[in-house]
Protein backbone atom coordinates (compact mmCIF):
# COMPACT_ATOMS: atom_id res chain seq x y z
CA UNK A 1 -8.41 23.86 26.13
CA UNK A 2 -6.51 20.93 24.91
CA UNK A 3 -4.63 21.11 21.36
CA UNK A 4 -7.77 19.18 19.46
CA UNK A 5 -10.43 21.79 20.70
CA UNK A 6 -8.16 24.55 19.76
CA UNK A 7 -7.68 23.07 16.36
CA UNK A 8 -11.39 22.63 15.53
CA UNK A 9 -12.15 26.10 16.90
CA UNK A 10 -9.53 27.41 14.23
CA UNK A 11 -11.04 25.24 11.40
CA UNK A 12 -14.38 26.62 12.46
CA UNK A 13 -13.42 30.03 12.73
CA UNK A 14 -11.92 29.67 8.60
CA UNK A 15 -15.33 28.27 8.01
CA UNK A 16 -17.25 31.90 9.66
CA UNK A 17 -14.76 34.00 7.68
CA UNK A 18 -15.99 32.07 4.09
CA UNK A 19 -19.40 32.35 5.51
CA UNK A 20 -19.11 36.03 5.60
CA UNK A 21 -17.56 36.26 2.07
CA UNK A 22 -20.05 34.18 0.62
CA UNK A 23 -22.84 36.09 1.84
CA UNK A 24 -21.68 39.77 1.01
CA UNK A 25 -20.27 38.26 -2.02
CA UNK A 26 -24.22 36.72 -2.92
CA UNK A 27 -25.48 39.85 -1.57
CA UNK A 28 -23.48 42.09 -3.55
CA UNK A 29 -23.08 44.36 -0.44
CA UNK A 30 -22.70 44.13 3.19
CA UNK A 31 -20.21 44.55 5.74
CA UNK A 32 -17.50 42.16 5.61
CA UNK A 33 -14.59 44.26 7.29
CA UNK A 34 -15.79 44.23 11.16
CA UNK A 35 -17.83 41.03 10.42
CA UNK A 36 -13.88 39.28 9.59
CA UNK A 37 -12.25 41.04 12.63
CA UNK A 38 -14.92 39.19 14.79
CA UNK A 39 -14.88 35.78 13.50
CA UNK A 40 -13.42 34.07 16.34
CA UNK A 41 -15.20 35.86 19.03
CA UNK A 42 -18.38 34.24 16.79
CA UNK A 43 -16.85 31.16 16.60
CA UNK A 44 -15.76 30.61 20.63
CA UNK A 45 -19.39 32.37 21.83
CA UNK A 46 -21.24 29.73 19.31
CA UNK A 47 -19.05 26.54 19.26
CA UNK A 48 -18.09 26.79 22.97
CA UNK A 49 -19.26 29.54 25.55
CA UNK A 50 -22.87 29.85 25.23
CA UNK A 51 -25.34 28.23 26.69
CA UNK A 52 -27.99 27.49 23.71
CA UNK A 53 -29.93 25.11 21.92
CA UNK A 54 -30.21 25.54 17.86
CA UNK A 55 -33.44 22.96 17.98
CA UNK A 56 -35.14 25.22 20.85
CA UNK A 57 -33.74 29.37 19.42
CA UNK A 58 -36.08 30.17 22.18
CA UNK A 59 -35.61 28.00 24.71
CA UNK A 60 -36.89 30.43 28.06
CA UNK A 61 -33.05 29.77 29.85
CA UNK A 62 -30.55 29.96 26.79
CA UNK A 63 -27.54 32.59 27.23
CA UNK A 64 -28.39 35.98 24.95
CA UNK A 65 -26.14 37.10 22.79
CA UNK A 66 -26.89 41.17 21.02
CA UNK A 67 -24.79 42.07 18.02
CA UNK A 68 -24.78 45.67 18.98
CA UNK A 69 -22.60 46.75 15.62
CA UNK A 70 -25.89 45.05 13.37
CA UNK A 71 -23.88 46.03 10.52
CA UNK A 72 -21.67 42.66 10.77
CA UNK A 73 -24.84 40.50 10.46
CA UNK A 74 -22.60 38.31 7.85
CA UNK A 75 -20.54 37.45 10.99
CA UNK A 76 -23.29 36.34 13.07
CA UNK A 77 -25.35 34.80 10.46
CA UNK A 78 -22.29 32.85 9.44
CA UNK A 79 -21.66 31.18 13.11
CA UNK A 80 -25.61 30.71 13.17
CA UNK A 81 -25.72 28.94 10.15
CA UNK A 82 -22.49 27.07 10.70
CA UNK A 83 -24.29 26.12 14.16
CA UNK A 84 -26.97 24.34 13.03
CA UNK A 85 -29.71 27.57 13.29
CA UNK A 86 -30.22 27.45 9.39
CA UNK A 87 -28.78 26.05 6.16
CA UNK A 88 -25.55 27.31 5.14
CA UNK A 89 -26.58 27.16 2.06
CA UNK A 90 -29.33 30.23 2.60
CA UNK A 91 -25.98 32.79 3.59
CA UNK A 92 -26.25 33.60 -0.19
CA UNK A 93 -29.05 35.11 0.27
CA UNK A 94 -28.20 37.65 2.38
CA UNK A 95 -29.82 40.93 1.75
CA UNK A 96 -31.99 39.40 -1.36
CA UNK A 97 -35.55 40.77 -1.89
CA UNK A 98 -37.96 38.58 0.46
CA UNK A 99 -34.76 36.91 2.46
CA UNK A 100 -35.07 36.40 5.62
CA UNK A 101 -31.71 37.41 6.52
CA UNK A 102 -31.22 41.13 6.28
CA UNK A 103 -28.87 43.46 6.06
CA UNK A 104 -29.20 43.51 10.06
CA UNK A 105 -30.33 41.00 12.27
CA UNK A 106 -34.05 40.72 13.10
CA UNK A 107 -34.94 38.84 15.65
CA UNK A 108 -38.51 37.74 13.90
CA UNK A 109 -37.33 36.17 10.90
CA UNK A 110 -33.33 34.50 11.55
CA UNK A 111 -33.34 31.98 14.05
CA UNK A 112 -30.80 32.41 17.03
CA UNK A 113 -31.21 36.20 16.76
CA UNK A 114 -31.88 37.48 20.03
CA UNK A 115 -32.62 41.42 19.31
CA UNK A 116 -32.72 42.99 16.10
CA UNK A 117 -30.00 45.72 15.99
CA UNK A 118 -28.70 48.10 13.80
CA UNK A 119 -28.99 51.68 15.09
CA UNK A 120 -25.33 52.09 17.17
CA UNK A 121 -25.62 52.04 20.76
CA UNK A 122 -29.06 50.60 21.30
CA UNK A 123 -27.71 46.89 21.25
CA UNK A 124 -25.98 47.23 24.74
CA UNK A 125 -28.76 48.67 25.85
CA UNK A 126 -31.22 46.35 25.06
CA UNK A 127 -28.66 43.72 26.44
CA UNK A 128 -27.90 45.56 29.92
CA UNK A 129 -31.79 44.72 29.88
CA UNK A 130 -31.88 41.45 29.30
CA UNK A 131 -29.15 41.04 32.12
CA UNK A 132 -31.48 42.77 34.48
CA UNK A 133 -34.23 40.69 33.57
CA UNK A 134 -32.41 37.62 34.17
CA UNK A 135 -31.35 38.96 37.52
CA UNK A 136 -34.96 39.90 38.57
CA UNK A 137 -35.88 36.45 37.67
CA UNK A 138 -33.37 34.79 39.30
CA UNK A 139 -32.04 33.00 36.39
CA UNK A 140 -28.94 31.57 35.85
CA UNK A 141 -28.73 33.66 32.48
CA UNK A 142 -25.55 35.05 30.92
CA UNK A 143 -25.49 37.72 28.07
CA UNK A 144 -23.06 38.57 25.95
CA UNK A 145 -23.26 41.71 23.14
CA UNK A 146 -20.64 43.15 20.71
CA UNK A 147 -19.76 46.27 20.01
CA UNK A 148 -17.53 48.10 17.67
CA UNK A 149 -14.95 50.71 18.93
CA UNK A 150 -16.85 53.67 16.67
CA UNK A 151 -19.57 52.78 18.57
CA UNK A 152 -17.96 54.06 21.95
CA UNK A 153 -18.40 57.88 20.31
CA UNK A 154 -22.43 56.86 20.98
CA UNK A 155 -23.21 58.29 24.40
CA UNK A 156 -26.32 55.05 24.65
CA UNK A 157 -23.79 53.04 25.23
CA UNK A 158 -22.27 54.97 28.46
CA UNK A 159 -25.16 55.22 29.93
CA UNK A 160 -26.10 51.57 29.52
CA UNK A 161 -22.85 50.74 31.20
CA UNK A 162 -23.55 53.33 33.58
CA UNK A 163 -27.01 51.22 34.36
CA UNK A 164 -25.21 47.77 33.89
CA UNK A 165 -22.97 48.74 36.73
CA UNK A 166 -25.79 50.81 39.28
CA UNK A 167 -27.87 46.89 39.10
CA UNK A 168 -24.32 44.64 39.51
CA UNK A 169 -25.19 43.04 36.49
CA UNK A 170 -21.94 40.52 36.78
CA UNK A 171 -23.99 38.14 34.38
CA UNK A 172 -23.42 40.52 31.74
CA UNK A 173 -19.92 40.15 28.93
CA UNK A 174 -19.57 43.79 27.21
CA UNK A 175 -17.55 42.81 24.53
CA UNK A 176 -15.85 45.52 22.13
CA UNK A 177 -13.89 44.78 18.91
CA UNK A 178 -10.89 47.75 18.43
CA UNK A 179 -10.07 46.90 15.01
CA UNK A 180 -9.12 50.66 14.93
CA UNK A 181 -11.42 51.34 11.76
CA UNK A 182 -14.62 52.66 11.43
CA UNK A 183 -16.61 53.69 8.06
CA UNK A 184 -14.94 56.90 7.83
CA UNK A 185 -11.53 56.17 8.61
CA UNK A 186 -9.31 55.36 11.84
CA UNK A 187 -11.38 55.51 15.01
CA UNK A 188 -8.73 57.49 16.50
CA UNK A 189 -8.92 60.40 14.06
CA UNK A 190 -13.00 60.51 13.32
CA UNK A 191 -13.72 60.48 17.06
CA UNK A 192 -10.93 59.43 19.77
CA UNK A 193 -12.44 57.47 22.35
CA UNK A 194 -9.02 55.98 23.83
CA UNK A 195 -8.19 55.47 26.96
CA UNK A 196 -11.55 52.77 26.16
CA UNK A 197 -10.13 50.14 29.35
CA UNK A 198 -9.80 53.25 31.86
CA UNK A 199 -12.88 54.74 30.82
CA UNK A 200 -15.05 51.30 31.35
CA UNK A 201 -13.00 51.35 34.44
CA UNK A 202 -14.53 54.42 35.87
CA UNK A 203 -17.93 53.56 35.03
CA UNK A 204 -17.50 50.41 37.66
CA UNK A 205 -16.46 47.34 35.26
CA UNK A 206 -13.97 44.97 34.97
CA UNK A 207 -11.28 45.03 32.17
CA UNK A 208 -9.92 42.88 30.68
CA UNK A 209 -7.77 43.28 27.47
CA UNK A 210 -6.91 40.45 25.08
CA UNK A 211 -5.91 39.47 21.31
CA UNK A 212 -9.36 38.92 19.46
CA UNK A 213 -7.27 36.37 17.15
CA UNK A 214 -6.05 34.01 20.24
CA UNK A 215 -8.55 31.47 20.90
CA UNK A 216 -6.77 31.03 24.38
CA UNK A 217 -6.76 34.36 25.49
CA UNK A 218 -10.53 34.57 24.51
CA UNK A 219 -11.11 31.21 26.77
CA UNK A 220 -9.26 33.15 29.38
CA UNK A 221 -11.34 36.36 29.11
CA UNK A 222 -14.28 34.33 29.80
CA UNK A 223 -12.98 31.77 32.43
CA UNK A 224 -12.30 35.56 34.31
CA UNK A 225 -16.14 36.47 33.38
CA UNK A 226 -17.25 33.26 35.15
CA UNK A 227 -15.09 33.63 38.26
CA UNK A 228 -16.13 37.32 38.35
CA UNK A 229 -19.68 36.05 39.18
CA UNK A 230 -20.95 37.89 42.75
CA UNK A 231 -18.32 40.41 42.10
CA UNK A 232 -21.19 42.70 41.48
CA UNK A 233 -19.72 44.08 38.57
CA UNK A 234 -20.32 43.96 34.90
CA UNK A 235 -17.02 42.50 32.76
CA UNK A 236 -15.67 44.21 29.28
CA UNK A 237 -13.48 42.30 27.24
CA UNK A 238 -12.09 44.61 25.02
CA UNK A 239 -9.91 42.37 22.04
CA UNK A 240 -7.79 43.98 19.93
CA UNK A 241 -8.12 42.94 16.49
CA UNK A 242 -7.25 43.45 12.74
CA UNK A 243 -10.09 45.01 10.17
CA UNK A 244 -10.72 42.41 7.27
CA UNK A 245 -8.55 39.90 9.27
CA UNK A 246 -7.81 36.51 7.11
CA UNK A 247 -8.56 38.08 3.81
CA UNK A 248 -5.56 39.84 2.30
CA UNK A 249 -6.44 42.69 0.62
CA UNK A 250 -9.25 43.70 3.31
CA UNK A 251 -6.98 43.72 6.11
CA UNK A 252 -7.08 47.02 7.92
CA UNK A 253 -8.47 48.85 5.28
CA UNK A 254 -11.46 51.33 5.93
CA UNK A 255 -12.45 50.70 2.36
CA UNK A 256 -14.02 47.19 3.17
CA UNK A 257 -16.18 48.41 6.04
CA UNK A 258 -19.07 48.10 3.89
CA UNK A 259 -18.58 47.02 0.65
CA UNK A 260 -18.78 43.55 -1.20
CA UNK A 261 -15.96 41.33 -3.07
CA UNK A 262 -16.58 41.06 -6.76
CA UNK A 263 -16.30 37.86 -8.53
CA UNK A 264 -12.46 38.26 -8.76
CA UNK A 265 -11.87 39.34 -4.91
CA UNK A 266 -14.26 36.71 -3.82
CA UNK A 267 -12.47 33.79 -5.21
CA UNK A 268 -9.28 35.44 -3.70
CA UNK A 269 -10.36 35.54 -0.31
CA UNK A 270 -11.68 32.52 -0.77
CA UNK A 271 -8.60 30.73 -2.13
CA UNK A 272 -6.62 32.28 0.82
CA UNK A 273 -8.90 31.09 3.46
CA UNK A 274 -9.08 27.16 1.68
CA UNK A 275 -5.11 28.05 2.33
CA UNK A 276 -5.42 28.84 5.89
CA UNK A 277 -8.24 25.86 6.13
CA UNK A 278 -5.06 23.32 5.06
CA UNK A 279 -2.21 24.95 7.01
CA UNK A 280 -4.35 24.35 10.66
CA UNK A 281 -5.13 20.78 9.49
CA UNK A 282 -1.88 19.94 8.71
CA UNK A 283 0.04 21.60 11.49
């Protein structure tokens, strides 16, 4: 990507992180931690990678993207909204009696929401699915999901990797965020799941390992998806990242896996990011 795109793609990805902080912060609760750690992995899949049409959310041939960690819905809703899906000004809302964006992501009521998810594990699944349908089909189809690392202790999501890579699914982008941090502590220590690359390895997909911050790595992750097309095998791009990432005080801290800012820690984070906003622009 040339210097300009890379520049807008930061600016947008500032703009997902306030979107998240505004909406747990409206909501008074919600998971801003692994929603933050994600933002530009929402922000390239949205702004640049998928193939998708905000005035069609069900256009038959779009790319699918499943949020398999449903807990981050502030993430996704944020790049939705930012997209053009819905207003902006509805993130607010988020979790409110009679809103239609929940606390997870339904797929009946938030446009651009391709499977509701929530329960751990099932959102590969339900992905590996879609990528078979698009096979069967023959349809030029590509899905993406995102998981968390606590969600590799899930045995659902071995076995739908374990099915992704029995029906050569190579139109299908397993995507896992190691931020390291899960609601009970470090990943490492509740339920080890490391060596994650070697382990996707042996179940019959490709690897690839990048910084979830670098917009460049991320383009290269998926340039190696694309070529990887009649490879016959699923990719995983696993991106190592920072819980809370762009928000000071939330960075790497279990803590903020699911709680909200309060007045004081929302105009904070939101002062900091306004700060990161001006230091892209002018650089």
């Amino acid at each position: 990507m040339n210097a300009s795109e890379l520049k807008e793609l930061k600016l947008k990805a500032v703009e997902v992180r306030k979107g998240i902080l505004t909406a747990t912060h409206g909501a008074k609760s919600g998971h801003p931690g692994g929603s933050l750690s994600s933002a530009e992995m929402f922000t390239y899949l949205y702004f640049k990678e998928m193939n998708i049409d905000p005035k069609n959310p069900k256009w038959e041939d779009r790319d699918r993207f499943v949020l398999s960690k449903g807990h981050t819905a502030p993430g996704l809703y944020s790049a939705l909204a930012l997209r053009g899906f819905f207003p902006v000004s509805d993130l607010p809302n988020l979790r409110h009696i009679d809103s239609y964006l929940q606390g997870h992501p339904n797929m009946n009521t938030v446009p651009g929401v391709d499977m509701s998810t929530g329960s751990l594990g099932q959102g590969i699944s339900t992905a590996a699915g879609m990528a078979k349908g698009a096979k069967y089909l023959g349809k030029d189809i590509h899905v993406y999901t995102l998981l968390g690392d606590g969600e590799l202790a899930e045995g659902q999501v071995w076995e739908a990797t374990m099915f992704a890579a029995h029906y050569k699914l190579d139109n299908f982008c397993i995507i896992v965020d190691l931020n390291g941090l899960q609601i009970d502590g470090r990943t490492k220590d509740v339920m080890n799941t490391a060596p994650v690359d070697a382990k996707f390895e042996a179940f019959g997909c490709n690897v690839i390992t990048i910084d979830g911050d670098d917009f460049e790595q991320i383009e290269n992750a998926f340039d190696a998806f694309h070529k990887n097309a009649g490879s016959e095998k699923p990719t995983v791009i696993l991106m190592k990242t920072t819980k809370g990432k762009g928000v000071s005080y939330m960075e790497d801290q279990a803590g903020w896996h699911g709680k909200a800012p309060n007045d004081a820690e929302y105009e904070q984070g939101m002062a900091e990011l306004e700060a990161a906003r001006k230091e892209i622009e002018e650089a």
